[in-house]
PDB file of N, CA and C in Angstrom:
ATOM      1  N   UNK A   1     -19.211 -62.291-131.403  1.00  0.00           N
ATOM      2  CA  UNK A   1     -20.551 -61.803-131.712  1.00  0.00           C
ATOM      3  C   UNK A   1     -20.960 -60.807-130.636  1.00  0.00           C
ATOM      4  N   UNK A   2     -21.400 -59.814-131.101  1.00  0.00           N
ATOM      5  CA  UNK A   2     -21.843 -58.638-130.538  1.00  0.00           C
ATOM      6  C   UNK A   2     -23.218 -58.787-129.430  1.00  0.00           C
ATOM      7  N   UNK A   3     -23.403 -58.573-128.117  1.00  0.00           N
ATOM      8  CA  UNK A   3     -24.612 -58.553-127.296  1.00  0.00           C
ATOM      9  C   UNK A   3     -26.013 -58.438-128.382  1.00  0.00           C
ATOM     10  N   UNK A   4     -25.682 -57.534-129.585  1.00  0.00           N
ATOM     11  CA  UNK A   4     -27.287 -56.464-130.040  1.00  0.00           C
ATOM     12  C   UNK A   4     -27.092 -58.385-130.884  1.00  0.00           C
ATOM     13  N   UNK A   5     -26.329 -58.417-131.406  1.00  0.00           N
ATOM     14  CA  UNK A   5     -26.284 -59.496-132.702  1.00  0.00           C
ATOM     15  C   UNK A   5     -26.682 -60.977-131.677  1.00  0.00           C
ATOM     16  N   UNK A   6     -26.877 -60.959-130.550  1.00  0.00           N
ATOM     17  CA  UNK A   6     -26.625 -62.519-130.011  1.00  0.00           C
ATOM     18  C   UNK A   6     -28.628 -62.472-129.452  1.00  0.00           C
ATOM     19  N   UNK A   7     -28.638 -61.057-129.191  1.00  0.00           N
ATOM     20  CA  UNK A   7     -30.337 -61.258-129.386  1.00  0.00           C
ATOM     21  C   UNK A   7     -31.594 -60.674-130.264  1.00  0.00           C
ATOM     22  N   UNK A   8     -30.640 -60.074-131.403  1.00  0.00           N
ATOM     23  CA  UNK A   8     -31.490 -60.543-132.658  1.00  0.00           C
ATOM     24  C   UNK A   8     -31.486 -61.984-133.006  1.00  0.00           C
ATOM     25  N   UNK A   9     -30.420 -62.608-132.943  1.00  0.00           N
ATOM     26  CA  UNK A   9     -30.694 -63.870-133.747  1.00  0.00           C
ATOM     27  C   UNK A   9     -31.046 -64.809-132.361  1.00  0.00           C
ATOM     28  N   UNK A  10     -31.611 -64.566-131.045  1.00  0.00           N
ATOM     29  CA  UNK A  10     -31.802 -65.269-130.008  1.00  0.00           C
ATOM     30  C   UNK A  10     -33.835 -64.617-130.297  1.00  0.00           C
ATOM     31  N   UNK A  11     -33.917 -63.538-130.499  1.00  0.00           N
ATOM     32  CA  UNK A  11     -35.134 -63.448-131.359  1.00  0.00           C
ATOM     33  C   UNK A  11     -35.841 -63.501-132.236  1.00  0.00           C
ATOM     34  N   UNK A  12     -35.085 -64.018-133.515  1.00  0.00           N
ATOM     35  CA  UNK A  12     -35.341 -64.069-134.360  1.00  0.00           C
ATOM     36  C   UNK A  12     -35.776 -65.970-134.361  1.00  0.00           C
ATOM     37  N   UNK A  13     -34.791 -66.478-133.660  1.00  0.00           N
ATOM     38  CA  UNK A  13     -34.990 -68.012-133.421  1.00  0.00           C
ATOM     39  C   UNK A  13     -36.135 -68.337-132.590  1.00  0.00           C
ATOM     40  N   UNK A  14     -36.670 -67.640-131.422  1.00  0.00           N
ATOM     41  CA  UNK A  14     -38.113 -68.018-130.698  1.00  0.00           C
ATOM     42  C   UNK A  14     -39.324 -67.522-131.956  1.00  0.00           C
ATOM     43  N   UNK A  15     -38.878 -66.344-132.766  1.00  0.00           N
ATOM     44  CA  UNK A  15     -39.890 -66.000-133.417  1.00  0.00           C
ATOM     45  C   UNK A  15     -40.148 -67.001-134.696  1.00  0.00           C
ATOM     46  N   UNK A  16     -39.261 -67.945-135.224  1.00  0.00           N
ATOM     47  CA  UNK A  16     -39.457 -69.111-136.091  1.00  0.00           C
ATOM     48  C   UNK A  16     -39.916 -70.372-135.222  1.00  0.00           C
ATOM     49  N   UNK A  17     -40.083 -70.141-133.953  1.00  0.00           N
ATOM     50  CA  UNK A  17     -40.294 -71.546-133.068  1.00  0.00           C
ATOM     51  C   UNK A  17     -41.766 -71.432-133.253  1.00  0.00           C
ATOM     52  N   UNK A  18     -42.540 -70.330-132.478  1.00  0.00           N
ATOM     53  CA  UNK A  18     -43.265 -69.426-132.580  1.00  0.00           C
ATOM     54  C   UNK A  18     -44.376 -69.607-134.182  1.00  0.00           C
ATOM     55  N   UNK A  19     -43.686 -69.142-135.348  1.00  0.00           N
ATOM     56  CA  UNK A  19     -44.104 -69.560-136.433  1.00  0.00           C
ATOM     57  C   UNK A  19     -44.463 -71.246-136.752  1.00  0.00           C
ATOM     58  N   UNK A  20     -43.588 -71.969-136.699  1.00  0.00           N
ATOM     59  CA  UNK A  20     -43.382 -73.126-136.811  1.00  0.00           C
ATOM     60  C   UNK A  20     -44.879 -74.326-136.398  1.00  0.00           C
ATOM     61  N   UNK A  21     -44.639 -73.439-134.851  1.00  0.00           N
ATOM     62  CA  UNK A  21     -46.115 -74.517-134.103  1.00  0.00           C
ATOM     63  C   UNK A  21     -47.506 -73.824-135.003  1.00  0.00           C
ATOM     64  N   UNK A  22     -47.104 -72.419-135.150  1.00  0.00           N
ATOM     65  CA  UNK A  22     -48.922 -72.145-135.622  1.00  0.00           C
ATOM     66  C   UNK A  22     -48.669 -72.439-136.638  1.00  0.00           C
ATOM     67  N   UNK A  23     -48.315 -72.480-137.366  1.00  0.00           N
ATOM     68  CA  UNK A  23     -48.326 -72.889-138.891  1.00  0.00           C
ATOM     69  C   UNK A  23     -48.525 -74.724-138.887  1.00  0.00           C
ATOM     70  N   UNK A  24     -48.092 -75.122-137.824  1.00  0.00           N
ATOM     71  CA  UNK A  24     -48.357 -76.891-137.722  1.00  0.00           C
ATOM     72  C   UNK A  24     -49.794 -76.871-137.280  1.00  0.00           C
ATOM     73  N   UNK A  25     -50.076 -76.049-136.650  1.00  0.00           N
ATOM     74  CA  UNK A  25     -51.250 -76.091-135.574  1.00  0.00           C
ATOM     75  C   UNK A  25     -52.532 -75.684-137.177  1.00  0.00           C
ATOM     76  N   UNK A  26     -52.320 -74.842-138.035  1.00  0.00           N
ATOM     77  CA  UNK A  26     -52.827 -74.450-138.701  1.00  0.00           C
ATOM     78  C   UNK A  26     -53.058 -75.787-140.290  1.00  0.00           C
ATOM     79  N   UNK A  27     -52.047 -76.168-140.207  1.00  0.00           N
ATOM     80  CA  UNK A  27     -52.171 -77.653-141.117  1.00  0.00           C
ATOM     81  C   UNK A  27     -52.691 -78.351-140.472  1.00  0.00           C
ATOM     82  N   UNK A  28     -52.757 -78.513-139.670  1.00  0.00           N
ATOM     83  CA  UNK A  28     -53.441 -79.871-138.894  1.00  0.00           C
ATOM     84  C   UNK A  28     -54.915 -79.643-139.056  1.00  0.00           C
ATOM     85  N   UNK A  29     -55.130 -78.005-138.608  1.00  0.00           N
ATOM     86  CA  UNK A  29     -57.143 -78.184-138.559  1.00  0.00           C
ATOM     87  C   UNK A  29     -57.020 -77.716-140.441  1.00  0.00           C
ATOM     88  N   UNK A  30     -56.812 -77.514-141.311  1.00  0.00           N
ATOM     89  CA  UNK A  30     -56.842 -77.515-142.382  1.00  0.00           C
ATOM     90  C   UNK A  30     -57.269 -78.523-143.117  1.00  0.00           C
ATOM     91  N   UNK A  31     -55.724 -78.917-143.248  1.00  0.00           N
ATOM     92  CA  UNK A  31     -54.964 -79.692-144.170  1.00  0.00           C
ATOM     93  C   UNK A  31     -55.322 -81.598-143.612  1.00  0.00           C
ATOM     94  N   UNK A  32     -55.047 -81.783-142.354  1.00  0.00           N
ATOM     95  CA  UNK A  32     -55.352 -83.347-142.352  1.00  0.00           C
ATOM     96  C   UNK A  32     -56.938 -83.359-141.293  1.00  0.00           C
ATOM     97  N   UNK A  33     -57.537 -82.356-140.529  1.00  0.00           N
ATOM     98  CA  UNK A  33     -59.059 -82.714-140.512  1.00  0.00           C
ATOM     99  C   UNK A  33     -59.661 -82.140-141.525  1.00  0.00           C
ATOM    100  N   UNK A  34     -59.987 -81.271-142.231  1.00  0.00           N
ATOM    101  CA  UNK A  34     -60.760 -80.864-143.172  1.00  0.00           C
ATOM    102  C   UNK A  34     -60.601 -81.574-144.363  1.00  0.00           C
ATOM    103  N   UNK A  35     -59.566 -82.323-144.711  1.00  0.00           N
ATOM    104  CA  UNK A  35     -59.399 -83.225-145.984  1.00  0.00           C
ATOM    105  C   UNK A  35     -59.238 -84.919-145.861  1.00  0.00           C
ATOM    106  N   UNK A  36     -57.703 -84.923-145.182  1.00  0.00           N
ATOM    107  CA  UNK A  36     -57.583 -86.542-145.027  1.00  0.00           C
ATOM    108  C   UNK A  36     -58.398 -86.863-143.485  1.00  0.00           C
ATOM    109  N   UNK A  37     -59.203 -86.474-142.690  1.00  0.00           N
ATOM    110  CA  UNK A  37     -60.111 -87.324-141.653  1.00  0.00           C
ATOM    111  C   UNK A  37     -61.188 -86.816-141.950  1.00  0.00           C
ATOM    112  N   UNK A  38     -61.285 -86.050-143.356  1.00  0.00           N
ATOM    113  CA  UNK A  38     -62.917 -85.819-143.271  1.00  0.00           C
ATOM    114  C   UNK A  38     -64.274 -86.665-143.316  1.00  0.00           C
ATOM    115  N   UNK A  39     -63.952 -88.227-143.170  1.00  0.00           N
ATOM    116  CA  UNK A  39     -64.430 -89.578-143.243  1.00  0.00           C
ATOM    117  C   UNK A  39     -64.888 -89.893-141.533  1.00  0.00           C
ATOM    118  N   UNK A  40     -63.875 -89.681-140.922  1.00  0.00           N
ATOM    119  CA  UNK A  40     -63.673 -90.162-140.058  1.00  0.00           C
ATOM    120  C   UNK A  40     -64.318 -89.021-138.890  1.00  0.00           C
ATOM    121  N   UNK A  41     -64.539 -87.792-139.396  1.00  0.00           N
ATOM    122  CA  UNK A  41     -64.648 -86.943-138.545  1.00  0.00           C
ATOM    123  C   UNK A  41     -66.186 -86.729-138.941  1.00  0.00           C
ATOM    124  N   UNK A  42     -66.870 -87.389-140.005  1.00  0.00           N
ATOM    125  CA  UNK A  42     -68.012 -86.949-140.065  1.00  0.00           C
ATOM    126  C   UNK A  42     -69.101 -87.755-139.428  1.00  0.00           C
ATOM    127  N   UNK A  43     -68.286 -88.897-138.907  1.00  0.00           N
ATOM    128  CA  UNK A  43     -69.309 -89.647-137.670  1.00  0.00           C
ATOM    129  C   UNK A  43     -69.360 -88.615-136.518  1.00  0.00           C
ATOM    130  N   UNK A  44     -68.903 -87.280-136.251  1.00  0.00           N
ATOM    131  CA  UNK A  44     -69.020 -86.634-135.226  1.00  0.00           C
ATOM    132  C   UNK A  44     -69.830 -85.254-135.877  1.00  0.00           C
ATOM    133  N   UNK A  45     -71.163 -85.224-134.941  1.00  0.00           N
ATOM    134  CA  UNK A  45     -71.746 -84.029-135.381  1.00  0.00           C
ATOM    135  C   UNK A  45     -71.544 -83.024-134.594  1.00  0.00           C
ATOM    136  N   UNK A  46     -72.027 -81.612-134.901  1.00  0.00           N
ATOM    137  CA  UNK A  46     -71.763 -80.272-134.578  1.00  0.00           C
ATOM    138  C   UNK A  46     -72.399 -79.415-134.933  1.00  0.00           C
ATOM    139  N   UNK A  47     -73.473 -79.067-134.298  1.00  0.00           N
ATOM    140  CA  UNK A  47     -74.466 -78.608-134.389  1.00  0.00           C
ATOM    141  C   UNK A  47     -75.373 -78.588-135.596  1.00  0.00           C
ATOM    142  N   UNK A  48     -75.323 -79.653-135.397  1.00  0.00           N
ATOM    143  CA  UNK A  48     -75.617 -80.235-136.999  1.00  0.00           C
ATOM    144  C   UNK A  48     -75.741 -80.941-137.998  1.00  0.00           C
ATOM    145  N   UNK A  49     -74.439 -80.301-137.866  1.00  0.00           N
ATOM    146  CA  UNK A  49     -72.918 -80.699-138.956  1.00  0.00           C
ATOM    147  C   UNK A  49     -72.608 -81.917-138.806  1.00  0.00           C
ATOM    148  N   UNK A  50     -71.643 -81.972-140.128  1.00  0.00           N
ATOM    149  CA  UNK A  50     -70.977 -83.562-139.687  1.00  0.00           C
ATOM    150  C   UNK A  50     -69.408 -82.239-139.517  1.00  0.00           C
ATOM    151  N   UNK A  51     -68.716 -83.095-138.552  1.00  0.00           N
ATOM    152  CA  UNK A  51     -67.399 -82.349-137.839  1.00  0.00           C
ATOM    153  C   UNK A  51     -66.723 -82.423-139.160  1.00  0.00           C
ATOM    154  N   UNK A  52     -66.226 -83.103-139.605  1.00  0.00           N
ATOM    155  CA  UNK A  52     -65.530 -83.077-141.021  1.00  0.00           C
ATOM    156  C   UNK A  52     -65.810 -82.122-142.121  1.00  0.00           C
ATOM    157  N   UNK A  53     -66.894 -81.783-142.475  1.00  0.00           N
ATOM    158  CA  UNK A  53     -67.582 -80.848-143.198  1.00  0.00           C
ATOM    159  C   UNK A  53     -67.426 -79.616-142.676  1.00  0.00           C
ATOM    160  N   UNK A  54     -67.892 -79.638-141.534  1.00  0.00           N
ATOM    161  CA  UNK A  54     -67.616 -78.208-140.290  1.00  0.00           C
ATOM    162  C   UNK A  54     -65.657 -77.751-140.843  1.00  0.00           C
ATOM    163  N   UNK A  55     -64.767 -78.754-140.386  1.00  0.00           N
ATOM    164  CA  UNK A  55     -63.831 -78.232-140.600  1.00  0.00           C
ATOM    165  C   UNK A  55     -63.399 -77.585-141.667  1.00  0.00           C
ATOM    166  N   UNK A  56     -63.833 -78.387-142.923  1.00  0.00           N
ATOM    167  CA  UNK A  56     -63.520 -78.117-143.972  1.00  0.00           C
ATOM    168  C   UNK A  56     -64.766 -76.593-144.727  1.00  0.00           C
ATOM    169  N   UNK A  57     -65.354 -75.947-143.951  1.00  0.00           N
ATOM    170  CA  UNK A  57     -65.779 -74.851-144.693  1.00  0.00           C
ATOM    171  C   UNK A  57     -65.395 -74.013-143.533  1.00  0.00           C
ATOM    172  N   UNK A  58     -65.788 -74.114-142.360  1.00  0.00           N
ATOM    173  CA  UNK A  58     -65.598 -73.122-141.334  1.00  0.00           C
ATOM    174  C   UNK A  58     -64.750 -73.474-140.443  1.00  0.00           C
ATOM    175  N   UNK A  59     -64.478 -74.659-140.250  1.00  0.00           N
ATOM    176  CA  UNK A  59     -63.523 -74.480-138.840  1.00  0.00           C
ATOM    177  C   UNK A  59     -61.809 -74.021-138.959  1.00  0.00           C
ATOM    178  N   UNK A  60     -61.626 -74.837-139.995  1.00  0.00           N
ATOM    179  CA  UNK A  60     -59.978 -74.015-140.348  1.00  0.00           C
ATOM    180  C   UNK A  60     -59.906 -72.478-140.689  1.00  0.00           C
ATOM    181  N   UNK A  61     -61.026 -71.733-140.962  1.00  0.00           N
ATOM    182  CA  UNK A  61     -61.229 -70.356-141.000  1.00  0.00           C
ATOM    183  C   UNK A  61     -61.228 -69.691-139.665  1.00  0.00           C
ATOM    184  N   UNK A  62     -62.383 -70.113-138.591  1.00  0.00           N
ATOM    185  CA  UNK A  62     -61.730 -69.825-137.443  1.00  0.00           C
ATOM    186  C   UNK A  62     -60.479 -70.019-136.463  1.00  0.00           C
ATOM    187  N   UNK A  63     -60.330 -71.293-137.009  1.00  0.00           N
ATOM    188  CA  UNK A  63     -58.623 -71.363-136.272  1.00  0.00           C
ATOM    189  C   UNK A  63     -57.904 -70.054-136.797  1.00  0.00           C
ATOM    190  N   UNK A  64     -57.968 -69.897-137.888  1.00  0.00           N
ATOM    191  CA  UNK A  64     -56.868 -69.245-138.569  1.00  0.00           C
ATOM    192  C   UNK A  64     -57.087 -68.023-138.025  1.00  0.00           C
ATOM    193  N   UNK A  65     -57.995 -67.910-137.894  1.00  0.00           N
ATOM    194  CA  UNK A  65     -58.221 -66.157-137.428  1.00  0.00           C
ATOM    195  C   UNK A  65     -57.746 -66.193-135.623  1.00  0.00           C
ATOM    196  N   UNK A  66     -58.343 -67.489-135.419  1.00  0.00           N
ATOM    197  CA  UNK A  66     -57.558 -67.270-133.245  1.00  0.00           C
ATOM    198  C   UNK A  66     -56.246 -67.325-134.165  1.00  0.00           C
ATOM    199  N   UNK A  67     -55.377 -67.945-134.433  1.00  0.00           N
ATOM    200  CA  UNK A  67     -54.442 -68.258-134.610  1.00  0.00           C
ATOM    201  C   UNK A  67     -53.540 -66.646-134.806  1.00  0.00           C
ATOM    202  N   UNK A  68     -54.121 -66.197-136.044  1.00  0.00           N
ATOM    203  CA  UNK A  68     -53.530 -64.545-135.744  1.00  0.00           C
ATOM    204  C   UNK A  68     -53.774 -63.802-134.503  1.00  0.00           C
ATOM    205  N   UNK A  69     -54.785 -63.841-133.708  1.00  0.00           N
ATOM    206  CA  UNK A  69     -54.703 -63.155-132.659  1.00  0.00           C
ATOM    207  C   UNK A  69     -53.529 -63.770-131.785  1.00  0.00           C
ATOM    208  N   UNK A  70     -53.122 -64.851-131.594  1.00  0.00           N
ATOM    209  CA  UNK A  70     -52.117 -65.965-130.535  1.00  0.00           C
ATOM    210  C   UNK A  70     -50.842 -65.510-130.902  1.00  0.00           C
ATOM    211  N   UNK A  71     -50.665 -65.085-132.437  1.00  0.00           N
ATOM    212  CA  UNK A  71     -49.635 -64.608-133.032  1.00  0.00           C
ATOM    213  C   UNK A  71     -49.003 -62.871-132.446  1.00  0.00           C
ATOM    214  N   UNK A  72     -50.171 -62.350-132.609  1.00  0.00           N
ATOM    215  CA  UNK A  72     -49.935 -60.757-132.597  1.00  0.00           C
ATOM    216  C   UNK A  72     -49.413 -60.848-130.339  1.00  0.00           C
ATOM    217  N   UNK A  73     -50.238 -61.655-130.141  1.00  0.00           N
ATOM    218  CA  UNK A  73     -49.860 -61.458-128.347  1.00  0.00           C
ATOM    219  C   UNK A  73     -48.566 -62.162-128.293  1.00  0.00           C
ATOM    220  N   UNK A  74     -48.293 -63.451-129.088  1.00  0.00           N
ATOM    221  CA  UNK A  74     -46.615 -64.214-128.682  1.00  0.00           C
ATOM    222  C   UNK A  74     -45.510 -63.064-129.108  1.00  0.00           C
ATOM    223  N   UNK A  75     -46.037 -62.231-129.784  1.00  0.00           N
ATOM    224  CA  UNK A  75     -44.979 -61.415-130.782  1.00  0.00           C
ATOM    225  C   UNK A  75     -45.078 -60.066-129.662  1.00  0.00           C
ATOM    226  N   UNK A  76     -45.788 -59.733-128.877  1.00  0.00           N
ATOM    227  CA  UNK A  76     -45.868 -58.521-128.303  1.00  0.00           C
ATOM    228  C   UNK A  76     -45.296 -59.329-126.884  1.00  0.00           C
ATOM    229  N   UNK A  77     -45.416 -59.979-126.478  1.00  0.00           N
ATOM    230  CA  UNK A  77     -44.283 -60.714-125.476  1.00  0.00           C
ATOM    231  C   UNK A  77     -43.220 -60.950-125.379  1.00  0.00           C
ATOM    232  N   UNK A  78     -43.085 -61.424-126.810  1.00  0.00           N
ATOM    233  CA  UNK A  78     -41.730 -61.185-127.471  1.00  0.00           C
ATOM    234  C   UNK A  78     -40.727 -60.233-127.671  1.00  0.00           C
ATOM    235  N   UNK A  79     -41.558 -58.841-128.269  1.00  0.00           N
ATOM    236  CA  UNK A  79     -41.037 -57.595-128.275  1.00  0.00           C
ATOM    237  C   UNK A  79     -40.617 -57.074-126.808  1.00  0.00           C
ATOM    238  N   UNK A  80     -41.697 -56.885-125.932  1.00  0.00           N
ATOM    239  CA  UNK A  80     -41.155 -57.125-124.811  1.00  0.00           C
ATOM    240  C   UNK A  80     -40.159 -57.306-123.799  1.00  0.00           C
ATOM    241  N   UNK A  81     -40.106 -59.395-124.384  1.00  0.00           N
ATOM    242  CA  UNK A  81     -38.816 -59.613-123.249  1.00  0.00           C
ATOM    243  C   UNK A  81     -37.437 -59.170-124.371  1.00  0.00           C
ATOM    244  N   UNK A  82     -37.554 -58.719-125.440  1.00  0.00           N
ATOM    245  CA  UNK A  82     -36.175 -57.951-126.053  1.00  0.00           C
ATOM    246  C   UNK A  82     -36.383 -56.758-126.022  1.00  0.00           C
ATOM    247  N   UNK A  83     -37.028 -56.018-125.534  1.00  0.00           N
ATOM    248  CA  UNK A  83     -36.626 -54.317-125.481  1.00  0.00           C
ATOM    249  C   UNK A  83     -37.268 -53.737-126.656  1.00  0.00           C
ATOM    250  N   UNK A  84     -37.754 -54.654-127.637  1.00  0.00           N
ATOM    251  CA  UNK A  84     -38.393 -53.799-128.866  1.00  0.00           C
ATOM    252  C   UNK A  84     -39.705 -53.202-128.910  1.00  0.00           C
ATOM    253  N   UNK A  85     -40.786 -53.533-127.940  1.00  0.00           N
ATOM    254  CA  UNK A  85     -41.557 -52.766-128.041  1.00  0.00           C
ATOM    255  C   UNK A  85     -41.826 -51.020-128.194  1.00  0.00           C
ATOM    256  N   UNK A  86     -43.052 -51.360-128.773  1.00  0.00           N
ATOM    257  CA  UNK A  86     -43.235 -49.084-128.972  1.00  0.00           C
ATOM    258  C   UNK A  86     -43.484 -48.885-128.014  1.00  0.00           C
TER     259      UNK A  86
END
């Protein structure tokens, strides 16, 4: 295997590691607080709110949006430590 070929696929593998956690990180405030602890999370208020409710209209919306910004900087670090940046 070729040097160029041993760190594409040595980048291509941090960049699915990379994917992997935000996309877990992104089910989690979704998928199991905004739905399955939304019981449990609504004994906790927030400015307001019951936390459960919070998650489930707005808070998995803001994750998602830090979450792309966390994305665009791991990926420009990334580019980076392989030479691909513009």
């Amino acid at each position: 295997m070729s040097d160029k070929q041993s760190n594409a696929s040595a980048y291509w593998k941090e960049n699915l590691k990379y994917l992997t956690i935000l996309l877990l990180i992104w089910f989690l405030v979704s998928f199991v607080f905004g739905i399955l602890m939304v019981n449990q999370l609504n004994t906790i208020k927030l400015g307001g709110f019951k936390l459960g409710f919070w998650f489930a209209q707005q808070g998995s919306i803001y994750v998602f949006v830090v979450l792309i910004f966390v994305y665009i900087r791991l990926m420009n670090k990334l580019d980076k430590k392989y030479g691909l940046d513009e």
